[in-house]
Every structure is written in C-alpha cells, then in structure tokens.
N, C-alpha and C. Protein backbone atom coordinates (compact mmCIF):
# COMPACT_ATOMS: atom_id res chain seq x y z
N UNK A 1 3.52 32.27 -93.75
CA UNK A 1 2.88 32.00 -92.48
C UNK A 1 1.57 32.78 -92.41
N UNK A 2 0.58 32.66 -91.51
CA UNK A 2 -0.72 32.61 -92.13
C UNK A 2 -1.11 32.75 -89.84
N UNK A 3 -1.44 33.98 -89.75
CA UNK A 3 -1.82 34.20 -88.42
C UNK A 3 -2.99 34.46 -88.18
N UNK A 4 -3.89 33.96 -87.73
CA UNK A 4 -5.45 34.37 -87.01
C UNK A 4 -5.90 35.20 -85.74
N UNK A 5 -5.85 35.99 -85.65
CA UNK A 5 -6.22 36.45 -84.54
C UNK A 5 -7.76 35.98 -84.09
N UNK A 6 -8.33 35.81 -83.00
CA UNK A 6 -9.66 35.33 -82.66
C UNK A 6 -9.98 35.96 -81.46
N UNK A 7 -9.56 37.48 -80.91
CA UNK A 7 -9.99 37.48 -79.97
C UNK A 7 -9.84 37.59 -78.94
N UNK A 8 -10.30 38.73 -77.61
CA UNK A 8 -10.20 38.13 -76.36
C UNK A 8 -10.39 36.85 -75.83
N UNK A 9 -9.60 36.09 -75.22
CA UNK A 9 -10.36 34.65 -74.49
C UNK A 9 -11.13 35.62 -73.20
N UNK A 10 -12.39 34.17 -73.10
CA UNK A 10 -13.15 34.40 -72.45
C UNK A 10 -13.76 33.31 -71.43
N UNK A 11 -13.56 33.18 -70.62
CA UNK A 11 -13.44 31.67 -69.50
C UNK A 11 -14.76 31.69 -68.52
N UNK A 12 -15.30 30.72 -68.35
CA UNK A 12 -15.83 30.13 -67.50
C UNK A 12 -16.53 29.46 -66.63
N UNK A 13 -16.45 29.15 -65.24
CA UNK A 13 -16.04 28.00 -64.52
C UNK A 13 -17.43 27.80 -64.09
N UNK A 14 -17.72 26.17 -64.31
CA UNK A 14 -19.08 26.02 -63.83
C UNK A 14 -18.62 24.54 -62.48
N UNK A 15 -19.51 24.33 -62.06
CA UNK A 15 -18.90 23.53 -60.39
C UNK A 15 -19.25 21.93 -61.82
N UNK A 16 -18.12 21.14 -61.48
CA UNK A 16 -17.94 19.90 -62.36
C UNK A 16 -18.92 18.82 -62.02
N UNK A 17 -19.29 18.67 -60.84
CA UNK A 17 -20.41 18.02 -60.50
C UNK A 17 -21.83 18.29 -61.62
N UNK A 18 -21.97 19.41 -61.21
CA UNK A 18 -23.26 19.40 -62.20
C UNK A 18 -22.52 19.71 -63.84
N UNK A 19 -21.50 19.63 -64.20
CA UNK A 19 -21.31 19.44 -65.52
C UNK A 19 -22.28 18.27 -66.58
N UNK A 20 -21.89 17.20 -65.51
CA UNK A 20 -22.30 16.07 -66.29
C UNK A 20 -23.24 15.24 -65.74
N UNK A 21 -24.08 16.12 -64.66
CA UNK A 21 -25.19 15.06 -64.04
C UNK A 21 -27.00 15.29 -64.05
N UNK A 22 -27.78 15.42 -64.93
CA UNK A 22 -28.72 15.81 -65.51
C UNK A 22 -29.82 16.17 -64.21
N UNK A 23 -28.89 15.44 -62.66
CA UNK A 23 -29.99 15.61 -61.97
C UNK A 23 -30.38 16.95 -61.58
N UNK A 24 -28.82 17.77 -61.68
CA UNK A 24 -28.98 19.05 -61.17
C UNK A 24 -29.18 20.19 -61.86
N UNK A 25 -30.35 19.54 -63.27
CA UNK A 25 -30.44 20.96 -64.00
C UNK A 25 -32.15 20.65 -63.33
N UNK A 26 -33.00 21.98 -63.71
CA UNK A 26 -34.40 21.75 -63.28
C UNK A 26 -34.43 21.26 -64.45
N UNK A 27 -34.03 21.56 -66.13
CA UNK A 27 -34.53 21.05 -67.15
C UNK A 27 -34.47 19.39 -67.03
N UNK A 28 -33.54 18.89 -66.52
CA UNK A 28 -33.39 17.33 -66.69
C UNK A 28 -32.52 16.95 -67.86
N UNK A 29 -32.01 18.08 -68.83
CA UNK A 29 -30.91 17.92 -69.90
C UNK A 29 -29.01 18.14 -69.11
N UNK A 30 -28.72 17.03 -70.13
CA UNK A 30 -27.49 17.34 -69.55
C UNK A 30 -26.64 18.25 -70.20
N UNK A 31 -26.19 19.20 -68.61
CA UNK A 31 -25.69 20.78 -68.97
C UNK A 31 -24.45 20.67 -69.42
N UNK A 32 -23.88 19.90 -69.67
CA UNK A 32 -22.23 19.36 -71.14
C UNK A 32 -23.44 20.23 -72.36
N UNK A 33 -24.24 19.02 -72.65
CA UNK A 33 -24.75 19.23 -74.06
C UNK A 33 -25.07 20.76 -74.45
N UNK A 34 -25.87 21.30 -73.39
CA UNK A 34 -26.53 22.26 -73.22
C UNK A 34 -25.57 23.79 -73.14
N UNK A 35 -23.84 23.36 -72.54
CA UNK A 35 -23.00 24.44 -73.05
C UNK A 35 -22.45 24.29 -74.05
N UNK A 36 -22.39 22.80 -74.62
CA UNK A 36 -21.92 22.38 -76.04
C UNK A 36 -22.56 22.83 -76.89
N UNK A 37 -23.87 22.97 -77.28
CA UNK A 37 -24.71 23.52 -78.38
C UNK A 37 -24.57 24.54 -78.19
N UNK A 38 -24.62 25.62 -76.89
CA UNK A 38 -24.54 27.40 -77.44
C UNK A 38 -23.42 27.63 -77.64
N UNK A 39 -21.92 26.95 -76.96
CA UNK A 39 -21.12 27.60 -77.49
C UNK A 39 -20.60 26.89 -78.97
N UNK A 40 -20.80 25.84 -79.32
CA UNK A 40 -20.82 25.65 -80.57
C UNK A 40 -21.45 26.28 -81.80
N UNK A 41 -22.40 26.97 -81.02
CA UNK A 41 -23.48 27.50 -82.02
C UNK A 41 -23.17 28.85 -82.29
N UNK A 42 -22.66 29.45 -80.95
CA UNK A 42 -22.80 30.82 -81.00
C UNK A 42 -21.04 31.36 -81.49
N UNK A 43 -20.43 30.19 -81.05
CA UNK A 43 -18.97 30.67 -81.35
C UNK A 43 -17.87 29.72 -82.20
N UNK A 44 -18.70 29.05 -82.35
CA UNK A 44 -18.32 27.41 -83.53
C UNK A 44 -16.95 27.11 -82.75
N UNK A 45 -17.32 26.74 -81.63
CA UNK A 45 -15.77 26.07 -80.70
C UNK A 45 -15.73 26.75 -79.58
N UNK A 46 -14.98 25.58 -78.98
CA UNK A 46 -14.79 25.98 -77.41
C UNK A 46 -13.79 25.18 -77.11
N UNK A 47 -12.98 25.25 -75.84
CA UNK A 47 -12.08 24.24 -74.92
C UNK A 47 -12.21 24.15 -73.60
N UNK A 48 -12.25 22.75 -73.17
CA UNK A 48 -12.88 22.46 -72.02
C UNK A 48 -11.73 21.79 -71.18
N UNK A 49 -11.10 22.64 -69.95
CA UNK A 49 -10.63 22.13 -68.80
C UNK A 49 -10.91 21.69 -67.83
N UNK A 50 -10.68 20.15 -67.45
CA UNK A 50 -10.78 19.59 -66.25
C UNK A 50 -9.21 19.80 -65.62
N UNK A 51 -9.19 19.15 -64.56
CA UNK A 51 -8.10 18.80 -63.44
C UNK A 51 -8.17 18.95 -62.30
N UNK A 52 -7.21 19.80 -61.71
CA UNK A 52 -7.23 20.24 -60.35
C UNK A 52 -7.43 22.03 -60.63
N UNK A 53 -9.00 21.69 -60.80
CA UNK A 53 -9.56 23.60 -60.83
C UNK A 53 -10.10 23.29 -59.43
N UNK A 54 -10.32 24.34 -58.75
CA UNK A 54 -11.29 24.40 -57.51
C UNK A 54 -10.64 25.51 -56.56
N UNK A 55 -12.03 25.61 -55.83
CA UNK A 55 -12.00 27.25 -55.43
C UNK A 55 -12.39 27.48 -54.38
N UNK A 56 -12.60 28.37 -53.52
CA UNK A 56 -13.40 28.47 -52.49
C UNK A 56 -14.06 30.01 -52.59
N UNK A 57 -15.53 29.72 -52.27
CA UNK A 57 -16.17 31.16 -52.16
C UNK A 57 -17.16 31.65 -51.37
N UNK A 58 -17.24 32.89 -50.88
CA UNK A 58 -17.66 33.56 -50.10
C UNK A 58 -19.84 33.29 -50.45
N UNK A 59 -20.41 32.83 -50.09
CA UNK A 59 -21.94 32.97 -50.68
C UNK A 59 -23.06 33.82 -50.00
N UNK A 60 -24.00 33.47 -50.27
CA UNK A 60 -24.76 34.08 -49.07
C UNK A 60 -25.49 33.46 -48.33
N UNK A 61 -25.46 31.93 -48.56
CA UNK A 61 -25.64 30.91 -47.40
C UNK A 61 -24.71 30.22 -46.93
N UNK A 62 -23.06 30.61 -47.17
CA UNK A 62 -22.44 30.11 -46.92
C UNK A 62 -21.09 30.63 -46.66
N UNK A 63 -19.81 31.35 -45.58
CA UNK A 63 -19.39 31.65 -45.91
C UNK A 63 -18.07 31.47 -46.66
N UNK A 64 -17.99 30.59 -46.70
CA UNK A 64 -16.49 29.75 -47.66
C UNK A 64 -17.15 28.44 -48.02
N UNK A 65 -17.23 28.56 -49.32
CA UNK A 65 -18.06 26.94 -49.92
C UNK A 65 -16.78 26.58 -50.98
N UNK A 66 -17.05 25.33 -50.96
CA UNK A 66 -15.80 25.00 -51.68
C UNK A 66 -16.27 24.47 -53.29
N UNK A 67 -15.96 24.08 -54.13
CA UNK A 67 -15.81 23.29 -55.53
C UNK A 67 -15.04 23.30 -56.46
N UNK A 68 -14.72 22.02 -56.93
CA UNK A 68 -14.18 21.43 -58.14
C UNK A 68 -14.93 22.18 -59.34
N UNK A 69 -14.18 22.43 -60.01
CA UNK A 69 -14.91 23.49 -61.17
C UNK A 69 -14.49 22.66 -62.69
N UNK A 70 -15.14 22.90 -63.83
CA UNK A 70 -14.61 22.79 -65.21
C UNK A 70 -14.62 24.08 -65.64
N UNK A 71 -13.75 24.67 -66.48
CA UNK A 71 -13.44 25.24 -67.18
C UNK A 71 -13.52 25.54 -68.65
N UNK A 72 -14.47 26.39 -69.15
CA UNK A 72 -14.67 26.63 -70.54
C UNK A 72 -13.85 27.78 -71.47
N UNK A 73 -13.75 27.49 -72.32
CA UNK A 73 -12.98 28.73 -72.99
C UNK A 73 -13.82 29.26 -74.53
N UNK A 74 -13.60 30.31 -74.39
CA UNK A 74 -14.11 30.55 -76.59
C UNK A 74 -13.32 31.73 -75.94
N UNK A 75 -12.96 32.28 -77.53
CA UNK A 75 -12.00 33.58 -78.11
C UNK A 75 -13.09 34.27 -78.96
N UNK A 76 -13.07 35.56 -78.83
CA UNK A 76 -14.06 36.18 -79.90
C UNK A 76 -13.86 37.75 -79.55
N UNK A 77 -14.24 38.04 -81.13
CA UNK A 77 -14.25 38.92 -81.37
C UNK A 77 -15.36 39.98 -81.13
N UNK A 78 -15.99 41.43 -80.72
CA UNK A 78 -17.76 41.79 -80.26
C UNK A 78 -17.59 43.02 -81.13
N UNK A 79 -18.83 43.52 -81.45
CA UNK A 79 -19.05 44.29 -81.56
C UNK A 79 -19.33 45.71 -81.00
N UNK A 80 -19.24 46.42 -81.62
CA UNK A 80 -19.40 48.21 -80.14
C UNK A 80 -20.38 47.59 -79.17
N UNK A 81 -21.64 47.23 -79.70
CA UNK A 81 -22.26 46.82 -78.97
C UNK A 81 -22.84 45.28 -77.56
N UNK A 82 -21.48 45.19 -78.12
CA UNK A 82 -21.03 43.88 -77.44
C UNK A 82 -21.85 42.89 -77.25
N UNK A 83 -22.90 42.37 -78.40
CA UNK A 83 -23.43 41.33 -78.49
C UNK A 83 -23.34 39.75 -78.22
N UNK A 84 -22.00 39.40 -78.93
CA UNK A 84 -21.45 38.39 -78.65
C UNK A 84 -21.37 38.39 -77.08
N UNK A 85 -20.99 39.23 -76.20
CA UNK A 85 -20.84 39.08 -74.90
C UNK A 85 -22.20 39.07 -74.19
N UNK A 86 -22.90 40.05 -74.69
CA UNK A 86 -24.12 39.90 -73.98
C UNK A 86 -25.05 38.71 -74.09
N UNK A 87 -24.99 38.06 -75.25
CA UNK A 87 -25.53 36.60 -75.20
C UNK A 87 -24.61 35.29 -74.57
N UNK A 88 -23.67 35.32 -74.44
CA UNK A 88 -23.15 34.39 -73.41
C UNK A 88 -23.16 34.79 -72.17
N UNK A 89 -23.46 36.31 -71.17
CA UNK A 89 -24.01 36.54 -70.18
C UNK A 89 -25.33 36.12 -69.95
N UNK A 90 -26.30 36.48 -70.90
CA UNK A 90 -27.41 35.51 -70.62
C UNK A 90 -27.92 34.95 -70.50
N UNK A 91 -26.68 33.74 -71.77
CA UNK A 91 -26.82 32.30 -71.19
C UNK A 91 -26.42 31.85 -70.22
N UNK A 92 -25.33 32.36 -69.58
CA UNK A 92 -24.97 32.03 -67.84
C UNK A 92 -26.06 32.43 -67.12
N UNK A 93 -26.46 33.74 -67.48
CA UNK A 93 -27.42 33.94 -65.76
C UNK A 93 -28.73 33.08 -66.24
N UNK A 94 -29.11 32.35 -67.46
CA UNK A 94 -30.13 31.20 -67.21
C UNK A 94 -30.01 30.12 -66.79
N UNK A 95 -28.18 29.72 -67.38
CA UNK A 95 -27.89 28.52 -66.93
C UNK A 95 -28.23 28.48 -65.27
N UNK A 96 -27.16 29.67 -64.77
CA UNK A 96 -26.96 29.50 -63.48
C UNK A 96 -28.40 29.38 -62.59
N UNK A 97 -29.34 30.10 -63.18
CA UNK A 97 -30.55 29.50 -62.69
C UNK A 97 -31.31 28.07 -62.90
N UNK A 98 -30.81 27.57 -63.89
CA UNK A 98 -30.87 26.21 -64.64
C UNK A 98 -30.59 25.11 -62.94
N UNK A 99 -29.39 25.42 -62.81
CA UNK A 99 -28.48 24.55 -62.28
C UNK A 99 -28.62 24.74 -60.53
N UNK A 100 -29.15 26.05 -59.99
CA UNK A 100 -29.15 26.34 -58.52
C UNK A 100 -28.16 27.23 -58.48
N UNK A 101 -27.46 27.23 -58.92
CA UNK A 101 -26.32 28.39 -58.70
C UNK A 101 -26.24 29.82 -58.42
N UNK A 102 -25.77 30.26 -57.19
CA UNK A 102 -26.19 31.53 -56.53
C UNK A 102 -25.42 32.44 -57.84
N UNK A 103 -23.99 32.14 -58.57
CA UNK A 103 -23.39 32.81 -59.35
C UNK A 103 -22.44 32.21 -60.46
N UNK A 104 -22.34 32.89 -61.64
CA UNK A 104 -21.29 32.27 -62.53
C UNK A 104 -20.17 32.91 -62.40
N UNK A 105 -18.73 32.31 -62.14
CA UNK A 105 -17.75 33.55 -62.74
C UNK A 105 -17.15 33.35 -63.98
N UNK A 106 -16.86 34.76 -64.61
CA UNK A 106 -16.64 34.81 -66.22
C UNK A 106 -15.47 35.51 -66.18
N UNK A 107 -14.55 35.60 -67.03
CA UNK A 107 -13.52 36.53 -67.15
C UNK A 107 -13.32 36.81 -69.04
N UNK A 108 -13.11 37.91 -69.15
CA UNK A 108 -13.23 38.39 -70.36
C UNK A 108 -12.00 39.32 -70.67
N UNK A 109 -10.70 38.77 -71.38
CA UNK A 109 -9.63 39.37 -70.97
C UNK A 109 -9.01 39.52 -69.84
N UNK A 110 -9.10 40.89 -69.30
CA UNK A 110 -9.18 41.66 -67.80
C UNK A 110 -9.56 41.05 -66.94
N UNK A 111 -10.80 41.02 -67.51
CA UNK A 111 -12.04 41.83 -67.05
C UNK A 111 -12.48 40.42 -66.51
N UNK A 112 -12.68 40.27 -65.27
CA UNK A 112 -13.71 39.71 -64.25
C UNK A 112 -15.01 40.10 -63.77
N UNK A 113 -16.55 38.64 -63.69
CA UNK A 113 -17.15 39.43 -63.28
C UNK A 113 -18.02 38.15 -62.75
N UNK A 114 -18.94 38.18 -62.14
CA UNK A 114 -19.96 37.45 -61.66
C UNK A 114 -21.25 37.20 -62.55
N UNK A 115 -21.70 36.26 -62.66
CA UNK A 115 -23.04 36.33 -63.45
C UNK A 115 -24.20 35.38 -62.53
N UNK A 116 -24.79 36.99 -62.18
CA UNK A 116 -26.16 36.25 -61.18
C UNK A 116 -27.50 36.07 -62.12
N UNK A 117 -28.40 34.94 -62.29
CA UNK A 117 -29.61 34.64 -62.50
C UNK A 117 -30.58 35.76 -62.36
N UNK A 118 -31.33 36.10 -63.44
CA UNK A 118 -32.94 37.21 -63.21
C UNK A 118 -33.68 36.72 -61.89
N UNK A 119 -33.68 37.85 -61.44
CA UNK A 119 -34.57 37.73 -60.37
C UNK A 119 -35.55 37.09 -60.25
C-alpha cells in the first residue's frame, strides 16, 4: 500500500454567482478560468463544491447579506516561509478586488481568516 500525504486542506468560498459570469469581474474574464489556471498552476489540482453552500454575513454596507457560495479546495504542503500560502492570499485579495468583493474567506486547516483586497 502506497500512502500520500498532501497536506493541510485549504478552502475557499467565492459567492457562485460571480463564479461563472464574466460580467462581474472588472477584467471581463471568466473567474472559473481565472481560479482554474492559478490553482492548477500553482498547485496542479483542485476540487470544486457546489450545492447547498450559503451563508450569511455581517459587511460594512450591509448588516446580514446573504450568498450561495462555491467552494474550492487544494491540499499543500508550505514552506517556513509560507509561500505557497502567501501566493494564494494574494491571489484572493486581487481576485476579491477583481470581482467587488468587500472579503474572501479562506480556511487553512484551523486556521480561519478573511482576505481583504489592497487598499
């Protein structure tokens, strides 16, 4: 028998609407493709949940907003310097500026966290 370890999983949830609708990136690419190529690229695989995800959250124009979410996954392994993590944080806080999004949430093991867009 022959076991792989790969990793903390690492999740997350972008609102499903703009998954697949090119209107709501400013780029005009559709943001499937656009998490398909980095995390393909950066982690050669991913898994993608639909269903009944959805959430409600606190914003700052809003105080309980609701959405249907998809769900991403990759497993990986980082370095001390936690590279691997720090480049899929930065691709969220561009995406999330990509897309309008006041925030991303990510979970990394444990570990929960928010990913807000550069100022």
């Amino acid at each position: 028998m022959r076991i792989e370890h790969l990793g903390l999983r690492t999740m997350f949830l972008i609102p499903s609407v703009k998954v697949y609708n090119a209107k709501y990136s400013k780029t005009r690419q559709s943001v499937a493709m656009t998490i398909h190529n980095f995390l393909t690229r950066t982690f050669g695989g991913y898994t993608c949940a639909s269903g009944n995800i959805y959430g409600y959250f606190s914003g700052a124009d809003a105080p309980n907003e609701y959405d249907e979410l998809r769900e991403f996954r990759v497993s990986f392994e980082d370095d001390e310097a936690g590279t691997k993590l720090k480049k899929l944080q930065e691709f969220l806080a561009t995406l999330c500026h990509d897309i309008h999004e006041e925030c991303i949430y990510l979970e990394r093991g444990q570990c929960t966290m928010l990913i807000y867009p550069d100022a």
